[in-house]
C-alpha atoms as a PDB file:
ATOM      1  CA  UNK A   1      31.729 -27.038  11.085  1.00  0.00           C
ATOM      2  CA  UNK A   2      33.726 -23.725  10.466  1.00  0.00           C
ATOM      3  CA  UNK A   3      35.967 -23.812   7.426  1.00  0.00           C
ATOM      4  CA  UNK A   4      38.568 -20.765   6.858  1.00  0.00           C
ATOM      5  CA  UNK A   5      40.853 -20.353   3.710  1.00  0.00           C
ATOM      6  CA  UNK A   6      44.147 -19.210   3.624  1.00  0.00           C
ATOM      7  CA  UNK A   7      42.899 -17.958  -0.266  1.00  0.00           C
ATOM      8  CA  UNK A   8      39.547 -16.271   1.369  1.00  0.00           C
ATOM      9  CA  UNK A   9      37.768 -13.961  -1.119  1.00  0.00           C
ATOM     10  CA  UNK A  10      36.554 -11.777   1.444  1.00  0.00           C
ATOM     11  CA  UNK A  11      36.598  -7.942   0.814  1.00  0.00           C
ATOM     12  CA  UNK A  12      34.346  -6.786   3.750  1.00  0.00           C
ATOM     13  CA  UNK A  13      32.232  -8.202   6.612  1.00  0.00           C
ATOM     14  CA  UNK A  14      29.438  -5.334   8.068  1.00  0.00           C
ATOM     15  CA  UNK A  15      27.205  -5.906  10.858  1.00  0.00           C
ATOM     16  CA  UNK A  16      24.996  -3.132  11.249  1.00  0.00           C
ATOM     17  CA  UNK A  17      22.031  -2.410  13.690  1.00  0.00           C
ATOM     18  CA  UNK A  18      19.429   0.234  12.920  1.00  0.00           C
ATOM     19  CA  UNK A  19      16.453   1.825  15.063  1.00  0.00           C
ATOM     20  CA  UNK A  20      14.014   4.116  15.201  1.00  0.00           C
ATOM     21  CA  UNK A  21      11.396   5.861  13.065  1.00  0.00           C
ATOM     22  CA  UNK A  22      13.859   7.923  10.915  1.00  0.00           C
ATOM     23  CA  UNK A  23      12.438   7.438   7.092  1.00  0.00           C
ATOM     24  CA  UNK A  24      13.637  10.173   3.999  1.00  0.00           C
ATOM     25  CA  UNK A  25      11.072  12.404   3.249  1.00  0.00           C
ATOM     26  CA  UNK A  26      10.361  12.815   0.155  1.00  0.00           C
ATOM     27  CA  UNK A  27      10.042  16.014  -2.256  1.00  0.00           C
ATOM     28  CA  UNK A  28       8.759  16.869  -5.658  1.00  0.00           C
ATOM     29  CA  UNK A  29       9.174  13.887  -7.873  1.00  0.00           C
ATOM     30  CA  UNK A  30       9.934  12.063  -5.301  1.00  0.00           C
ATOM     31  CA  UNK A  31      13.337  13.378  -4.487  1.00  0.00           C
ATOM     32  CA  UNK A  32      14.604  12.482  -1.115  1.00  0.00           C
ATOM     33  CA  UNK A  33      15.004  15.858   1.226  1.00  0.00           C
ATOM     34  CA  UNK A  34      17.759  16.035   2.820  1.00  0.00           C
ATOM     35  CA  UNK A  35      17.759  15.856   6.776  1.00  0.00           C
ATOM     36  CA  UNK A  36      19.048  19.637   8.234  1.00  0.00           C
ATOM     37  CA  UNK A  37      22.399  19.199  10.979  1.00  0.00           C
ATOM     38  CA  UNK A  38      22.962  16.752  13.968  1.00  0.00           C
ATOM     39  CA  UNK A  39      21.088  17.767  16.476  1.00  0.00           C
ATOM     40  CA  UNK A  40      22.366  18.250  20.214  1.00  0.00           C
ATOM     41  CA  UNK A  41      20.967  14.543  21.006  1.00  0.00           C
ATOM     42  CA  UNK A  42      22.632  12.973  18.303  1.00  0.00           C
ATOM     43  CA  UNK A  43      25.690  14.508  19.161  1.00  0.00           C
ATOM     44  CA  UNK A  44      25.753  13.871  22.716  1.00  0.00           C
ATOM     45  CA  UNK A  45      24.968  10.524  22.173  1.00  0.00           C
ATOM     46  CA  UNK A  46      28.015   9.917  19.265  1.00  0.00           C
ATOM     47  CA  UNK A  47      30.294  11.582  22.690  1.00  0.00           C
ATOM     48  CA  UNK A  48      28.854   8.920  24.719  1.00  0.00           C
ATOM     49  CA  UNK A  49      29.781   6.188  22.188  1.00  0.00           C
ATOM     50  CA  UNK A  50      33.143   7.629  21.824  1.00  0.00           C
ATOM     51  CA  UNK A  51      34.041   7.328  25.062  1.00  0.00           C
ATOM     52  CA  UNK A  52      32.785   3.570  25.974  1.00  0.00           C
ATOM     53  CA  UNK A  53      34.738   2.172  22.581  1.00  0.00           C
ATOM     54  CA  UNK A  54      38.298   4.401  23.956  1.00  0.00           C
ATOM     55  CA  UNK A  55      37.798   2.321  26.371  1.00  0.00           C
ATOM     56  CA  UNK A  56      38.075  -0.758  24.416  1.00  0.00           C
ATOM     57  CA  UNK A  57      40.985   0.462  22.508  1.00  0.00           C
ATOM     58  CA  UNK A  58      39.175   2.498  19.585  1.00  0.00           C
ATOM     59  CA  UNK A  59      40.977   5.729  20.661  1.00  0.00           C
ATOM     60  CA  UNK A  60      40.704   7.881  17.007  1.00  0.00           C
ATOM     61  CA  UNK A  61      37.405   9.481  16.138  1.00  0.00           C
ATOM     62  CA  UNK A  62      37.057  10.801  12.569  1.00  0.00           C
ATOM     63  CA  UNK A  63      33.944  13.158  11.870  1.00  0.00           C
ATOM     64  CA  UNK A  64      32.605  12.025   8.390  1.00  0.00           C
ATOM     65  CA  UNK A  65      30.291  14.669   8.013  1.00  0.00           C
ATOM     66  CA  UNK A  66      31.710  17.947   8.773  1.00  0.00           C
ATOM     67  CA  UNK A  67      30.049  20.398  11.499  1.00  0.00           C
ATOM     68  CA  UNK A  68      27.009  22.135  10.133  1.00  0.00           C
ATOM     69  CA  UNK A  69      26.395  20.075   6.983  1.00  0.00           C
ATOM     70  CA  UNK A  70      23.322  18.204   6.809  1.00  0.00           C
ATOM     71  CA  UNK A  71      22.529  14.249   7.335  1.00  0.00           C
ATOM     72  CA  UNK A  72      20.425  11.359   6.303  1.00  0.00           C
ATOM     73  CA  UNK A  73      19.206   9.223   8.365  1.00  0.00           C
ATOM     74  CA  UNK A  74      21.269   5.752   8.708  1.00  0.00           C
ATOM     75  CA  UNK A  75      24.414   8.004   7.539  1.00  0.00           C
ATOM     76  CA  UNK A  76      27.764   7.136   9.054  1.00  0.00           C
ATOM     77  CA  UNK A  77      28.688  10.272  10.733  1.00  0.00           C
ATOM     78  CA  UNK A  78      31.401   8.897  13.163  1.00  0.00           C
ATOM     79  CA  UNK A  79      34.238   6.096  13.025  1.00  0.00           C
ATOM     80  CA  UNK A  80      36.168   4.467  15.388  1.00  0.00           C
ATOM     81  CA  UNK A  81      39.169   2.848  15.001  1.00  0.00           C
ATOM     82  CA  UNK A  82      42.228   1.609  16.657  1.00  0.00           C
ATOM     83  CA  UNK A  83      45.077   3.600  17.488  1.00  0.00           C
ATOM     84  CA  UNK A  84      47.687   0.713  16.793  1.00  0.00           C
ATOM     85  CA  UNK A  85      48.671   1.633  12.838  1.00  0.00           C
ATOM     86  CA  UNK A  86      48.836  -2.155  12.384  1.00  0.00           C
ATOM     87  CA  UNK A  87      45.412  -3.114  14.278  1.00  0.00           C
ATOM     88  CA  UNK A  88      42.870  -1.572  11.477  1.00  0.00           C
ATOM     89  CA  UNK A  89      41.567  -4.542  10.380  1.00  0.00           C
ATOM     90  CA  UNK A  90      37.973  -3.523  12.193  1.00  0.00           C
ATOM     91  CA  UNK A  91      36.492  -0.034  12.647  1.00  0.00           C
ATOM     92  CA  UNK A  92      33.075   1.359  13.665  1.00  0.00           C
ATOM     93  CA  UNK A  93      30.792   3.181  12.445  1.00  0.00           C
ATOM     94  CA  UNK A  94      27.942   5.316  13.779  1.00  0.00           C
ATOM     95  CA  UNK A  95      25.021   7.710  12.580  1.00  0.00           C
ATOM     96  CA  UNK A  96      21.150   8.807  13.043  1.00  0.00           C
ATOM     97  CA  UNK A  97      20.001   5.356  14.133  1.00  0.00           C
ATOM     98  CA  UNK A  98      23.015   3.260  12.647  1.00  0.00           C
ATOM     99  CA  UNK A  99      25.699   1.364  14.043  1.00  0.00           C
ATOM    100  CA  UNK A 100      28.238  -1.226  11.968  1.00  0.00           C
ATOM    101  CA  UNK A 101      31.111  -3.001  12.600  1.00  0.00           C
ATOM    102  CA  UNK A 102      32.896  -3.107   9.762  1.00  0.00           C
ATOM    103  CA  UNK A 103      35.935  -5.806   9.349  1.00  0.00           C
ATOM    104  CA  UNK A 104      38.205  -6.001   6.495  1.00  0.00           C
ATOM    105  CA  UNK A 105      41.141  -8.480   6.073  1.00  0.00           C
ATOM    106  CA  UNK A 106      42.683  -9.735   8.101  1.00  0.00           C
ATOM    107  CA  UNK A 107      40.087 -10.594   9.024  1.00  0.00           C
ATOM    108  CA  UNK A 108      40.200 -14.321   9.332  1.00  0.00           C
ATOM    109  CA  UNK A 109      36.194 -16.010  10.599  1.00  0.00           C
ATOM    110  CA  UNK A 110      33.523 -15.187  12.437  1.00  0.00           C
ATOM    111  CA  UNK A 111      35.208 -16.780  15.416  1.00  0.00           C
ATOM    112  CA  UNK A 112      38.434 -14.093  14.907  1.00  0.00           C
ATOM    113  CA  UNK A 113      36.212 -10.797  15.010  1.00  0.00           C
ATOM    114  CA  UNK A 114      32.749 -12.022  16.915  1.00  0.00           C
ATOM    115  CA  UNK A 115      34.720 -10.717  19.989  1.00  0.00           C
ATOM    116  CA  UNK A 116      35.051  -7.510  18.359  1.00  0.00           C
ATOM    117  CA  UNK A 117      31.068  -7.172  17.385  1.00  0.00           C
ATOM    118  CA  UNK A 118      29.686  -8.033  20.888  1.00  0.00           C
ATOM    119  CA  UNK A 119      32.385  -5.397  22.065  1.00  0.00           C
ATOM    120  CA  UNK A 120      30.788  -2.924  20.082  1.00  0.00           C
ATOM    121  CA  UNK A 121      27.116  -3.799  20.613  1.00  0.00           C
ATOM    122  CA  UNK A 122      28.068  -3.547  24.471  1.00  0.00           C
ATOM    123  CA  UNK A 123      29.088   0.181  23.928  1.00  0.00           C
ATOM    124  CA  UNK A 124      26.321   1.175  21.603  1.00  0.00           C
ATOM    125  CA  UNK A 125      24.234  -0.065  24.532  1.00  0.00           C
ATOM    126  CA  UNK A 126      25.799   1.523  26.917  1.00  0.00           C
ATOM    127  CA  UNK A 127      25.797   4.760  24.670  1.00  0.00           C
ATOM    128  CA  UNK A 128      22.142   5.105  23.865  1.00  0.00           C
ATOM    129  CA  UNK A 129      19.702   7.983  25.912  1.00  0.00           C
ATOM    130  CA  UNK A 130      17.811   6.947  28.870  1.00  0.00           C
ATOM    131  CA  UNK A 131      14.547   6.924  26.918  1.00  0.00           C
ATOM    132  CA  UNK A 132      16.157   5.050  23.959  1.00  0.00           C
ATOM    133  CA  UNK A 133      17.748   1.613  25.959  1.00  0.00           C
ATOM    134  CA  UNK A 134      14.343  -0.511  25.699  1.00  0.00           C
ATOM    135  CA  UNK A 135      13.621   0.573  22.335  1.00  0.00           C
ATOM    136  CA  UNK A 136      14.399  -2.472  19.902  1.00  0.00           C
ATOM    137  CA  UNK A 137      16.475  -2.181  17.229  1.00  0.00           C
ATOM    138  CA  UNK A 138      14.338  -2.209  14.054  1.00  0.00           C
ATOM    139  CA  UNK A 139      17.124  -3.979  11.800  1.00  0.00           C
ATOM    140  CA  UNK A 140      19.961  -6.272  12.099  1.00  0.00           C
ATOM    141  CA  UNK A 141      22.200  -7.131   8.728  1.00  0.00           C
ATOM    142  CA  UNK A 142      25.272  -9.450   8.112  1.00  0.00           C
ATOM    143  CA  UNK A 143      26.521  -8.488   4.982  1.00  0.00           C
ATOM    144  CA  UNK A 144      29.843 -10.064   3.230  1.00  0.00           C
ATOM    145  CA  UNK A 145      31.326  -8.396   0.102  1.00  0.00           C
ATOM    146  CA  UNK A 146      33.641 -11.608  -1.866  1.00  0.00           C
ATOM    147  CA  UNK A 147      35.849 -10.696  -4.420  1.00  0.00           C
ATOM    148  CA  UNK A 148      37.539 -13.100  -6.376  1.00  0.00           C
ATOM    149  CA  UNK A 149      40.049 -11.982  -8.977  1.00  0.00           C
ATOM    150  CA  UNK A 150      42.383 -13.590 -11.315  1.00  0.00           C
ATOM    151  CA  UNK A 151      44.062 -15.957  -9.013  1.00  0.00           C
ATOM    152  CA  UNK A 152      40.033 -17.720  -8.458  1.00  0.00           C
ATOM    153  CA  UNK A 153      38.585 -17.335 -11.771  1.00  0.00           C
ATOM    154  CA  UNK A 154      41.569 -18.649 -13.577  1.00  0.00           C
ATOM    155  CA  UNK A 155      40.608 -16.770 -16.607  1.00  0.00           C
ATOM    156  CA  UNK A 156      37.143 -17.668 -16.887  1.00  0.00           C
ATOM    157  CA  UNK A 157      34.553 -15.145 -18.080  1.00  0.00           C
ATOM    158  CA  UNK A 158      32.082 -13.983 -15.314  1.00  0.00           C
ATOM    159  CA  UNK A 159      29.505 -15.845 -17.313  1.00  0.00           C
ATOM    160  CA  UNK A 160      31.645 -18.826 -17.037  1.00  0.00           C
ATOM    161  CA  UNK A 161      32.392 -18.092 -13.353  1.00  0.00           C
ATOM    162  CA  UNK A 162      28.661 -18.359 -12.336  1.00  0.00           C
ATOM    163  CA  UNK A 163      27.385 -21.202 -14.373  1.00  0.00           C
ATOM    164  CA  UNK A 164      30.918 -23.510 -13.411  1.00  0.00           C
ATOM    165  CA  UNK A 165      31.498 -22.321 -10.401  1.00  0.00           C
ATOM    166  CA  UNK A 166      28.332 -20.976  -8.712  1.00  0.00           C
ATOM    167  CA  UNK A 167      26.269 -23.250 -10.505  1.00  0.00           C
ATOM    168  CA  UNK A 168      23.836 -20.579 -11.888  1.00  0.00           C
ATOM    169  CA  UNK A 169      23.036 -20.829 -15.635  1.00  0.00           C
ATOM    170  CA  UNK A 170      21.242 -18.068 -17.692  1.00  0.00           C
ATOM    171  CA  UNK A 171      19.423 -19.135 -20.691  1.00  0.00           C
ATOM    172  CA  UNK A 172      19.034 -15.583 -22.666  1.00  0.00           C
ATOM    173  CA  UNK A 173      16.378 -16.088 -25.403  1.00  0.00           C
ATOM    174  CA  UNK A 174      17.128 -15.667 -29.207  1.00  0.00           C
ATOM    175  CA  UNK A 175      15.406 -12.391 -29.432  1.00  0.00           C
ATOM    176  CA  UNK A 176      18.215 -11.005 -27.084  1.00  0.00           C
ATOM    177  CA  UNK A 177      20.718 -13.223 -28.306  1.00  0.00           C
ATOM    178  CA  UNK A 178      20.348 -12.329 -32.081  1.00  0.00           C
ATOM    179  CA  UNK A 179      21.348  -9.156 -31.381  1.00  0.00           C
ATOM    180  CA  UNK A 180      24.700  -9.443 -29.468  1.00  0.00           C
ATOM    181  CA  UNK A 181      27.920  -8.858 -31.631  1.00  0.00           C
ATOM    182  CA  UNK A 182      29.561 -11.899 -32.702  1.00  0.00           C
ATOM    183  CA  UNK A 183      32.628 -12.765 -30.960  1.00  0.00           C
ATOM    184  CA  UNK A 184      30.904 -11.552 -27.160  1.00  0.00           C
ATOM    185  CA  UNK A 185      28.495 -12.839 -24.493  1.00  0.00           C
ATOM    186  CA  UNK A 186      25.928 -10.691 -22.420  1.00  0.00           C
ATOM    187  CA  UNK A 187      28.027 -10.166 -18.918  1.00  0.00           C
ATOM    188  CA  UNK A 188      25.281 -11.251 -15.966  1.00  0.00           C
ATOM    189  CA  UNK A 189      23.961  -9.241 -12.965  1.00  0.00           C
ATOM    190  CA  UNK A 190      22.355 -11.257 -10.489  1.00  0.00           C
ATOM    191  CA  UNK A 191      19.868  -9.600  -8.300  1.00  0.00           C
ATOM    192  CA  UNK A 192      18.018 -12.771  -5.728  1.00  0.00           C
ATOM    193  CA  UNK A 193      15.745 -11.880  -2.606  1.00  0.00           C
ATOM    194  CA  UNK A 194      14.124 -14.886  -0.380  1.00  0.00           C
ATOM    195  CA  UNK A 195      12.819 -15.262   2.941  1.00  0.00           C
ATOM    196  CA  UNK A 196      15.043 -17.682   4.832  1.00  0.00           C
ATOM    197  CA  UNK A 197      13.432 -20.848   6.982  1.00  0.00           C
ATOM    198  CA  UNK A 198      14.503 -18.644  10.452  1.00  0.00           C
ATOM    199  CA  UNK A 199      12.044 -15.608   9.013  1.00  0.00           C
ATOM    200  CA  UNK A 200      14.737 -13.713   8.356  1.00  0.00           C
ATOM    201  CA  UNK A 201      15.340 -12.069   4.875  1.00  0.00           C
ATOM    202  CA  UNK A 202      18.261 -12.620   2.351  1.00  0.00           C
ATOM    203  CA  UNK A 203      19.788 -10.675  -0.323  1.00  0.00           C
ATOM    204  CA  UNK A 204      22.735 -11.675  -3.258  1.00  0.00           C
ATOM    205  CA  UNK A 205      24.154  -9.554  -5.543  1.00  0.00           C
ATOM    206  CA  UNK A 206      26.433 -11.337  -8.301  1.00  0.00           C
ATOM    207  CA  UNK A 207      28.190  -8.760 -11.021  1.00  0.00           C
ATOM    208  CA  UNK A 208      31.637  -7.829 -12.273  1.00  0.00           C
ATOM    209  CA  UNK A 209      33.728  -4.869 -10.349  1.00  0.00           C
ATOM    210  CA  UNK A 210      36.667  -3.383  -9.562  1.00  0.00           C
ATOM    211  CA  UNK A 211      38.604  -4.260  -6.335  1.00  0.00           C
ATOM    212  CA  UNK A 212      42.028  -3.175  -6.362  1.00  0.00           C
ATOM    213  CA  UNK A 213      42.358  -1.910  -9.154  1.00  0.00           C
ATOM    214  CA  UNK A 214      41.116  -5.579 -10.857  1.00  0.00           C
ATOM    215  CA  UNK A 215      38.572  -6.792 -12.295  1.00  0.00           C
ATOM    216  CA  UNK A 216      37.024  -9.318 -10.362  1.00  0.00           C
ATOM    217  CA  UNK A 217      33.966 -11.310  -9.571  1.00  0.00           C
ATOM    218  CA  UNK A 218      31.950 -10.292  -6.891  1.00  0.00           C
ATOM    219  CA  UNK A 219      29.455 -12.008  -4.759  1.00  0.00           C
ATOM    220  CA  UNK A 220      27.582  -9.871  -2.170  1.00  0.00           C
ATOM    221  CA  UNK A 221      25.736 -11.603   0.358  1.00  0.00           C
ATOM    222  CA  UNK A 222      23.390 -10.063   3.122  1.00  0.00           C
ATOM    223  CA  UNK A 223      21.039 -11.557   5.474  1.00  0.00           C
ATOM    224  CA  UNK A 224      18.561  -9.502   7.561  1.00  0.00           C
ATOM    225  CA  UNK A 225      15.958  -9.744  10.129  1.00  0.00           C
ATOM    226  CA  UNK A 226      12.400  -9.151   9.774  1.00  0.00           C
ATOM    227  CA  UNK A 227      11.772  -8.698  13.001  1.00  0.00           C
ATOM    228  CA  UNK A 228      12.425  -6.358  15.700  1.00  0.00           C
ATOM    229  CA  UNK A 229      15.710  -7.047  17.947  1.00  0.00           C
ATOM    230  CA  UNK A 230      16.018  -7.145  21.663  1.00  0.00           C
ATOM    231  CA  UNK A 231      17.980  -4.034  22.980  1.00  0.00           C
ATOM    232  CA  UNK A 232      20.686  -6.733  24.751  1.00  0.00           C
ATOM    233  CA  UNK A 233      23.839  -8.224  23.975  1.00  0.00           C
ATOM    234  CA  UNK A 234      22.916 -12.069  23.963  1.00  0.00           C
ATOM    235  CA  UNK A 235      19.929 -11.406  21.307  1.00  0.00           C
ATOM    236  CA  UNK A 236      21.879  -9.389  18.835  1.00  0.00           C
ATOM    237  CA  UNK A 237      24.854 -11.772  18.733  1.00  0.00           C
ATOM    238  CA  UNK A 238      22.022 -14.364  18.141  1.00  0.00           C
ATOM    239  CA  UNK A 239      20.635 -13.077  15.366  1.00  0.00           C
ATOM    240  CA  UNK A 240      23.875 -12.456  14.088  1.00  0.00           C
ATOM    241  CA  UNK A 241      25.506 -15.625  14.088  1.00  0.00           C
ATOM    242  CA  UNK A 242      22.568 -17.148  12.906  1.00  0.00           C
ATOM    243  CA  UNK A 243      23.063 -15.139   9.591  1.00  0.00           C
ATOM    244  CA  UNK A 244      26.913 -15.785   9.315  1.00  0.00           C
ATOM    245  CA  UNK A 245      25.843 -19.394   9.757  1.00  0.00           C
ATOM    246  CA  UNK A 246      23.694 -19.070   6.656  1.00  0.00           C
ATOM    247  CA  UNK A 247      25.962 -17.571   4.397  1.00  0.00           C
ATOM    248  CA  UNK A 248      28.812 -19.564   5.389  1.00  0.00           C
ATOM    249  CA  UNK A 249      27.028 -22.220   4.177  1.00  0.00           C
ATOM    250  CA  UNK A 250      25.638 -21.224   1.178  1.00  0.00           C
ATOM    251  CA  UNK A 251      29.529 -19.642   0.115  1.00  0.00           C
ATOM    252  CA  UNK A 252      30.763 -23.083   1.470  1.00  0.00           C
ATOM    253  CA  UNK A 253      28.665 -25.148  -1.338  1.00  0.00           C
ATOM    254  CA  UNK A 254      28.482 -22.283  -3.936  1.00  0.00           C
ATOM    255  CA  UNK A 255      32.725 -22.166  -4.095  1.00  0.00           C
ATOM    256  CA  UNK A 256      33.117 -26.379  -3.424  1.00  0.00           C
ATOM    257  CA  UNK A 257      34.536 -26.559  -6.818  1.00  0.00           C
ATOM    258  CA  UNK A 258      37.326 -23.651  -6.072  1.00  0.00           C
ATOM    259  CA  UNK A 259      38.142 -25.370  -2.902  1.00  0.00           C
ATOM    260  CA  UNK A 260      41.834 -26.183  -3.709  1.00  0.00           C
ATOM    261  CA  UNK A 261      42.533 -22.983  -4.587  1.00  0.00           C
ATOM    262  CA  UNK A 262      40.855 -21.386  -1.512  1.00  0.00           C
ATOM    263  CA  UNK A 263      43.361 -23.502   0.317  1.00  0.00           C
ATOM    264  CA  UNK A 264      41.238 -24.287   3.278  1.00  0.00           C
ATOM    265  CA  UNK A 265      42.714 -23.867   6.685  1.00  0.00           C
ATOM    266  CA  UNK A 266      43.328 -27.163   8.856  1.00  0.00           C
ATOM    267  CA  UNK A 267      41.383 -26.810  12.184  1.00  0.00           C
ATOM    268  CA  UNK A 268      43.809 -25.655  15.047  1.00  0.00           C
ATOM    269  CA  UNK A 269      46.730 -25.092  12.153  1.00  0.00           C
ATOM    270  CA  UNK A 270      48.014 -21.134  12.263  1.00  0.00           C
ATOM    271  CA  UNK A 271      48.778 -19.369   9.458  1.00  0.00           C
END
């Protein structure tokens, strides 16, 4: 069952497709070289993908890379966004084989903006060159940023935070230990990678930041295929509510102890 919170942490939800064989090269000492311009395919297509989301009601294009300057590969280059000044809680974004949907609150669940993702997927689809509609995309992500300041951590350290909260504890041995100054603790940075039972891959980030100007805990979650996805509407929203499903419910048990001050949503209730 879908829970929403009145008090939801959530920063940023990005569901991004990429495709095609479009890897960094690299130069001496293994610097990445740059890729030169946007070629006249790339460009036509970005046009193409201009024009299916105006129709949709994503009417202002902004040029993130100006004309002439050069590009990586997976590089936002264009975003779309409404042209209601108080409908901007979801934008897109495209580039040399990349395409997100990027929602920020408002945003509300999956439910609220899933509408909005197979909207865009439709276009991109649409979009893409003759030669380029059967080719599979070679990676789908769900990622969701949390943030929770002062009003979830209630004063509690981020080592605190983790080990209460998230349930993670960190047993630092005395050879690092011995050495901290008295008075302080050793702030964590959680790095975890694990294939998930579906065979898809997931990635979370725990660490301290800045979000608003505050200091605050965040929790970055990402799930992501391993496998090639179908060029069609029906597959991709698949695979991508299959990975909202799994890190609903692992933020779902990870934050049970917060729940009150979440302050979950009752089902049907609006807010």
């Amino acid at each position: 069952m879908t829970v929403t919170f009145k008090n939801a942490p959530l920063v940023e939800l990005v569901a991004e497709l990429r495709w095609g064989d479009t890897p960094t090269p690299a130069g001496p000492q293994g610097v990445p070289i740059v890729m030169q311009g946007v070629g006249p395919d790339l460009d036509q297509f970005l046009m193409r993908l201009g024009g299916e989301v105006y129709q949709s009601g994503f009417q202002r294009a902004e040029r993130m890379v100006p004309l002439g300057f050069p590009v990586f590969p997976f590089q936002p280059i264009f975003r779309y966004r409404k042209d209601r000044a108080d409908d901007s809680s979801v934008l897109f974004q495209a580039g040399q084989g990349l395409f997100s949907i990027n929602a920020i609150p408002p945003y509300r669940s999956w439910e609220t903006v899933s509408s909005v993702v197979r909207t865009g997927i439709t276009a991109l689809l649409k979009a893409r060159a003759l030669g380029d509609q059967k080719m599979p995309f070679t990676i789908a992500n769900l990622r969701y940023i949390n943030a929770f300041g002062s009003n979830l951590t209630q004063g509690q350290t981020i080592g605190d935070f983790v080990e209460r909260v998230f349930g993670l504890s960190i047993q630092l041995p005395r050879a690092i230990t011995d050495q901290v100054a008295d008075g302080n603790k050793p702030k964590p940075h959680i790095q975890l990678s694990f294939p998930l039972k579906s065979g898809a891959s997931m990635a979370i980030l725990i660490g301290e930041g800045m979000i608003n100007n505050e200091v605050s805990i965040i929790l970055d979650m990402t799930v992501s295929s391993k496998y090639p996805v179908n060029p069609d509407v029906e597959s991709i929203m698949s695979v991508f509510t299959d990975a909202r499903n799994v890190i609903h419910s692992i933020f779902i048990d990870l934050t049970s102890s917060i729940r009150p001050l979440l302050e979950p949503i009752e089902e049907g209730k609006n807010v």
